[in-house]
Protein backbone atom coordinates (compact mmCIF):
# COMPACT_ATOMS: atom_id res chain seq x y z
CA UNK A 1 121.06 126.11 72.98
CA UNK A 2 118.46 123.75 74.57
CA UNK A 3 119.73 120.57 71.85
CA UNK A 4 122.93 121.83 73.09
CA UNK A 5 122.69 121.40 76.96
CA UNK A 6 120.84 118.18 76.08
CA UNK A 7 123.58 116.01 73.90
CA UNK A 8 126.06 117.22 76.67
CA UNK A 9 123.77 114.59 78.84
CA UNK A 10 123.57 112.04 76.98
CA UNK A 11 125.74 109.19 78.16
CA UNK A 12 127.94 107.67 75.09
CA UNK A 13 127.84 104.35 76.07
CA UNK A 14 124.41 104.16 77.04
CA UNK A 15 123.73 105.78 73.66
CA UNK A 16 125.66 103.24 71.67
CA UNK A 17 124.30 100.30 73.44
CA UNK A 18 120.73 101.76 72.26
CA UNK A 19 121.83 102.15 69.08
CA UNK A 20 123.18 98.52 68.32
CA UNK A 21 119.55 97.17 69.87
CA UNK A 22 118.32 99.65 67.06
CA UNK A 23 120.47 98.35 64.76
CA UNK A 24 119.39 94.01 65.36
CA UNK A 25 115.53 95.25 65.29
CA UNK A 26 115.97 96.42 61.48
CA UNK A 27 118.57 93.00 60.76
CA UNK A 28 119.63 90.07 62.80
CA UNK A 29 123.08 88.12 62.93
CA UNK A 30 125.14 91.42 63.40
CA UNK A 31 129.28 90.57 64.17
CA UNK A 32 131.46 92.89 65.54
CA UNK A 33 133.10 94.04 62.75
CA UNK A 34 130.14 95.59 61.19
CA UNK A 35 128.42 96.81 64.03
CA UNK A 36 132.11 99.02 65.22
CA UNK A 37 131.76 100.28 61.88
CA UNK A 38 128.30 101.64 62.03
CA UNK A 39 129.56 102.92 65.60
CA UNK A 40 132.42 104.28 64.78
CA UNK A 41 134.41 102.54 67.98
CA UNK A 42 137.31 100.22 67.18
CA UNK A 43 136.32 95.93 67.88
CA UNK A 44 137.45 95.80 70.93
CA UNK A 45 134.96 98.40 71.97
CA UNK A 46 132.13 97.07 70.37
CA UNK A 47 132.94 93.47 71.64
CA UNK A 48 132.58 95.31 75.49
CA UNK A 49 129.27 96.55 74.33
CA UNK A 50 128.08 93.40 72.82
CA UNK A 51 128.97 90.98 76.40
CA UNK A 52 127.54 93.33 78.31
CA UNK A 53 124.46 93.60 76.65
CA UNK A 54 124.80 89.83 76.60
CA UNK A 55 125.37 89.82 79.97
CA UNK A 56 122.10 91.45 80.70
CA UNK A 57 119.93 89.00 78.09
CA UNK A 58 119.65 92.14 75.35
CA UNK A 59 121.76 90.09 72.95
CA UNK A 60 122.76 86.48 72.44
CA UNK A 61 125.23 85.10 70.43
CA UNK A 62 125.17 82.26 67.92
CA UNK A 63 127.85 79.65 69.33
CA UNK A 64 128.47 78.82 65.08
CA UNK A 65 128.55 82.02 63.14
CA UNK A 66 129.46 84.04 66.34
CA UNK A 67 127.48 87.02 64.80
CA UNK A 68 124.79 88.66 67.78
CA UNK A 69 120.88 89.26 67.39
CA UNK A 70 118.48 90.36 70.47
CA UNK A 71 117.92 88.39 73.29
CA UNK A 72 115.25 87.26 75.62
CA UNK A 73 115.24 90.42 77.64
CA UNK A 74 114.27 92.46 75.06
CA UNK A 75 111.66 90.12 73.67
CA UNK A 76 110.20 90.18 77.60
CA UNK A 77 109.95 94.11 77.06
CA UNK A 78 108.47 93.99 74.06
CA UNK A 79 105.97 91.84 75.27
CA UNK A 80 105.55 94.46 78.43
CA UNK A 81 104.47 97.32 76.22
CA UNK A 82 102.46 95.82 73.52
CA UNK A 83 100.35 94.14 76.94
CA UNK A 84 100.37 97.64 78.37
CA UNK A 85 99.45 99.29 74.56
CA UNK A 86 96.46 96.76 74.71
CA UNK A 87 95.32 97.26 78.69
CA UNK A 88 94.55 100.98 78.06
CA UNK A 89 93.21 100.51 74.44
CA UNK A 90 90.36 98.43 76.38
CA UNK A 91 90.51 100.22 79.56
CA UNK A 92 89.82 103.69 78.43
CA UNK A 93 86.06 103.80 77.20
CA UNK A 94 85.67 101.98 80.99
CA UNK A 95 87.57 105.03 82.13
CA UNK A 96 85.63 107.62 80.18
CA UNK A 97 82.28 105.56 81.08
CA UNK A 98 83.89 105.91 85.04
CA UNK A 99 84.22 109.50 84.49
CA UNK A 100 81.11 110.06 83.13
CA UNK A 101 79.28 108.59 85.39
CA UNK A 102 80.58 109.67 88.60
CA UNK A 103 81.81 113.01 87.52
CA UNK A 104 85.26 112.30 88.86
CA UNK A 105 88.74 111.91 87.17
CA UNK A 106 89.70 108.26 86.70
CA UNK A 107 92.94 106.37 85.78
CA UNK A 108 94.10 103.54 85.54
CA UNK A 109 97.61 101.89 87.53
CA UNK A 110 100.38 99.77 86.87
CA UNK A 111 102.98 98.32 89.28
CA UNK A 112 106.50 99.43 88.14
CA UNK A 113 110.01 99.64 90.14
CA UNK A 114 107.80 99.32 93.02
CA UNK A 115 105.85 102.10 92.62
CA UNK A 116 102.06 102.28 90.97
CA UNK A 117 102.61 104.70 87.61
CA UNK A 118 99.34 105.79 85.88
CA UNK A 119 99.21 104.58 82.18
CA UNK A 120 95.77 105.89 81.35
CA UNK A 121 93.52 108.81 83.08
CA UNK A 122 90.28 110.36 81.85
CA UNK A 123 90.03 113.90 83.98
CA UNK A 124 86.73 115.20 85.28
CA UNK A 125 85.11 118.45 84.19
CA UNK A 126 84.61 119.86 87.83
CA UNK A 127 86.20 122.60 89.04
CA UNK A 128 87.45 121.76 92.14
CA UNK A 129 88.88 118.03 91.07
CA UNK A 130 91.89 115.58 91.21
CA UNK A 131 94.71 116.43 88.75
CA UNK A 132 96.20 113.05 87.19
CA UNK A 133 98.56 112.43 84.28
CA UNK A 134 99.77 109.85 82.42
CA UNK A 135 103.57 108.86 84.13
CA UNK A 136 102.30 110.14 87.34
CA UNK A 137 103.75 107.86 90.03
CA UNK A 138 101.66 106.76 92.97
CA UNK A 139 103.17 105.52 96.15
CA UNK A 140 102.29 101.98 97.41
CA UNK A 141 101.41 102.63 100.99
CA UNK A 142 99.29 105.45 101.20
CA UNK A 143 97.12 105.44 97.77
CA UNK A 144 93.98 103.70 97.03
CA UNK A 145 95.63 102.39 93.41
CA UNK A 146 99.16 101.66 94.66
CA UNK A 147 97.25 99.57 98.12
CA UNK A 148 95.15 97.54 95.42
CA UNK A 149 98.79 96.55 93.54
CA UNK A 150 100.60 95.99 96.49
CA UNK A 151 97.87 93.81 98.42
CA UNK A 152 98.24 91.08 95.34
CA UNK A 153 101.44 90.86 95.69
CA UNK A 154 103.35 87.95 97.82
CA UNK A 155 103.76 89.11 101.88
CA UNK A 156 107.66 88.69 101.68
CA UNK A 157 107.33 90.64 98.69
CA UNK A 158 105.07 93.56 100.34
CA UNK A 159 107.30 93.60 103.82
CA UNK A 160 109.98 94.51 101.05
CA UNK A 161 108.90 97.73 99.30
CA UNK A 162 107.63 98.47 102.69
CA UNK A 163 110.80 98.19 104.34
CA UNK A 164 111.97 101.40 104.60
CA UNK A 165 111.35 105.09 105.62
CA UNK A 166 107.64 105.74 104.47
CA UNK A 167 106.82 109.17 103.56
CA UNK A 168 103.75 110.65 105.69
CA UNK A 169 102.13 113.20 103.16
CA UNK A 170 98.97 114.17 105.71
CA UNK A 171 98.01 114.06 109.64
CA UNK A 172 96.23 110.41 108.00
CA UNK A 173 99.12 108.48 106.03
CA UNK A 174 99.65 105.41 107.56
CA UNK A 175 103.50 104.56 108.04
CA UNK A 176 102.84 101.32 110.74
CA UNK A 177 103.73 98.52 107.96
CA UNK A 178 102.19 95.68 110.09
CA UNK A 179 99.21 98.22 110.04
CA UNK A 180 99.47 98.26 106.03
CA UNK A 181 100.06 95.10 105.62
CA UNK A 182 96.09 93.94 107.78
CA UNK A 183 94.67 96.39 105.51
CA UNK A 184 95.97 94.76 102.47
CA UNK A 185 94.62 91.73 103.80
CA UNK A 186 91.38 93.37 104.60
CA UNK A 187 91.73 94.67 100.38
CA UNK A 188 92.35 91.50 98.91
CA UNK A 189 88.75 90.22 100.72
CA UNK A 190 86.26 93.13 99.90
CA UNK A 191 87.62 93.39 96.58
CA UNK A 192 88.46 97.69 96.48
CA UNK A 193 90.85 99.99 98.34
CA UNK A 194 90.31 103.55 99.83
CA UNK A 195 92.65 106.33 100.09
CA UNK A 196 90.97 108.55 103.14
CA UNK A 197 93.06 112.01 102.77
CA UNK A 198 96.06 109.76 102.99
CA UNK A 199 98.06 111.12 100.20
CA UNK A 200 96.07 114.79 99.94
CA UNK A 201 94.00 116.52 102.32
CA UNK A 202 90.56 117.23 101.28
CA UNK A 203 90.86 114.36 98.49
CA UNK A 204 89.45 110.72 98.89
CA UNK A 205 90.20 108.00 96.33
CA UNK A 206 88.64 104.34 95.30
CA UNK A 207 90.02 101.90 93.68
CA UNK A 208 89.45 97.98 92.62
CA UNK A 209 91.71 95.46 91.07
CA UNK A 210 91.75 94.36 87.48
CA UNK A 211 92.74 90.66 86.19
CA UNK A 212 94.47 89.42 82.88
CA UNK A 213 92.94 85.75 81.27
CA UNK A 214 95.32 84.42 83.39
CA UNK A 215 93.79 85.71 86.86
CA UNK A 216 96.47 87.31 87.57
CA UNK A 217 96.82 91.18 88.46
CA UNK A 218 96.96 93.34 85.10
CA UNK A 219 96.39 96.62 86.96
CA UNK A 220 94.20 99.08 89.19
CA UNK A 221 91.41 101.03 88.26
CA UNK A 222 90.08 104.02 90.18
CA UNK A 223 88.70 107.85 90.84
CA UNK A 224 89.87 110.09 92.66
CA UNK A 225 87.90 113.51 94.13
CA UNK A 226 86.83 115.88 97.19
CA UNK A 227 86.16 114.66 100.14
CA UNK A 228 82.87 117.29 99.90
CA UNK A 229 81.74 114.76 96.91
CA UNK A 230 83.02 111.24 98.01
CA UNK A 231 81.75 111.34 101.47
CA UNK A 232 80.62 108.57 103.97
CA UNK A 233 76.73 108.49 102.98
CA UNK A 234 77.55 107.77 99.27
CA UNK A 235 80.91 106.50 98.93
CA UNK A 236 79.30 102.36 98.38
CA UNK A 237 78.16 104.00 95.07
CA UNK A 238 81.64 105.42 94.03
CA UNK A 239 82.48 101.75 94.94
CA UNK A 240 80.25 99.88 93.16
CA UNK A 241 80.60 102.30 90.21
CA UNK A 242 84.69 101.62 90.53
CA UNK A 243 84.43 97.84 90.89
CA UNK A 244 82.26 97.67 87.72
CA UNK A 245 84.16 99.50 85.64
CA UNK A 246 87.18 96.49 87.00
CA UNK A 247 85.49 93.92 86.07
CA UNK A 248 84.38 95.32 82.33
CA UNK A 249 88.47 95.88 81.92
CA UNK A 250 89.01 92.35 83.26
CA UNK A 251 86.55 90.51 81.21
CA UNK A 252 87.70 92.41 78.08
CA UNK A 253 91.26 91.23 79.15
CA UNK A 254 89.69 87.71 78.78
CA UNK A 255 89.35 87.02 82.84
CA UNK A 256 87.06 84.93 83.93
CA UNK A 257 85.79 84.64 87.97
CA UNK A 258 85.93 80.59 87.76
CA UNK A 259 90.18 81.55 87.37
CA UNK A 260 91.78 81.11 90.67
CA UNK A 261 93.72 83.66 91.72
């Protein structure tokens, strides 16, 4: 009943745009003729499918044969996940070593649709804790990951994804954007971010950047725990412990602190 509901869902054209993509992964120089076939649509509805994947840099065409293979767009994503396979195959001993040593649950953040998403988390073994999870999105403006990925970004860029309606979770979200946008200034200097009970009550966060071999911004790295634990007259040590375990993932990405940034 479930697979039932499901296929009902599924949108056809959508699907059949996936599966010619499928299809020039397995063999290249596809035409129209072959690939309607293997669809099942008549040419003409094929050839829509093809120019607008075309359109979109899935597909290009050979000007000679006239045949289609995959594009640049799709070699771009490619690229995207095999980077993001390799970030948390090196980050996650850091994050278990993170874990371990501050008895807090980790993760580590990626900027995406502008939003931080959590690719990698190692959860602590306390019972009062901070519950994480792979896909787990994590707003910009109020979180210590998502401050750390927005502060590297360009200011036009950051007055963008802050221009809008920002959700207060708690009695301490900031929603001011000039506000956000010092502290992101104030990030980018001391190297770390802190989320003070902005996004949960009773929960603080730290987090630090981490940089690919070309100095650029690969991701965020950070715990997350009670306020009871993570409190004022330790909290450099949750830092220090944080921006270590940034700089291992960075230098294992191949950065180097002579890069420029």
């Amino acid at each position: 009943m479930e697979k039932k509901t499901k296929s009902r869902q599924l949108i056809g054209s959508l699907t059949k745009g996936l599966l010619i993509l499928e299809m020039m992964m397995e063999k290249d120089n596809l035409g129209v003729t072959e690939i309607s076939k293997v669809l099942g649509v008549n040419k003409s509805s094929a050839y829509r499918l093809l120019i607008t994947l075309e359109d979109r840099n899935f597909v290009k065409q050979d000007p000679i044969s006239g045949k289609y293979s995959l594009g640049m767009r799709f070699a771009s994503f490619r690229t995207k996940v095999l980077e993001g396979i390799e970030l948390r195959g090196i980050a996650r001993p850091y994050l278990k070593w993170l874990t371990d040593t501050t008895k807090e649950s980790s993760a580590l953040c990626v900027l995406s649709d502008g939003h931080g998403v959590i690719i990698e988390k190692q959860s602590s073994k306390e019972s009062i804790s901070a519950y994480l999870y792979v896909g787990m999105v994590e707003p910009l403006h109020c979180t210590a990951l998502g401050k750390v990925l927005i502060s590297h970004l360009p200011e036009d860029r950051q007055r963008e994804l802050l221009d809008k309606d920002l959700e207060s979770f708690t009695t301490f979200t900031k929603t001011d954007k000039e506000q956000i946008l010092e502290e992101c200034k104030q990030i980018l200097e001391q190297g770390y971010a802190l989320d003070n009970e902005e996004y949960s009550l009773s929960m603080r966060c730290v987090a630090a950047p981490v940089y690919n071999s070309k100095g650029k911004l690969a991701a965020a790295v950070g715990i997350s725990g009670p306020v009871t634990r993570l409190h004022d007259d330790n909290i450099n040590e949750y830092i220090d412990a944080v921006k270590e375990a940034a700089q291992n993932i960075s230098s294992n990405l191949g950065y180097s602190r002579l890069l420029k940034r």
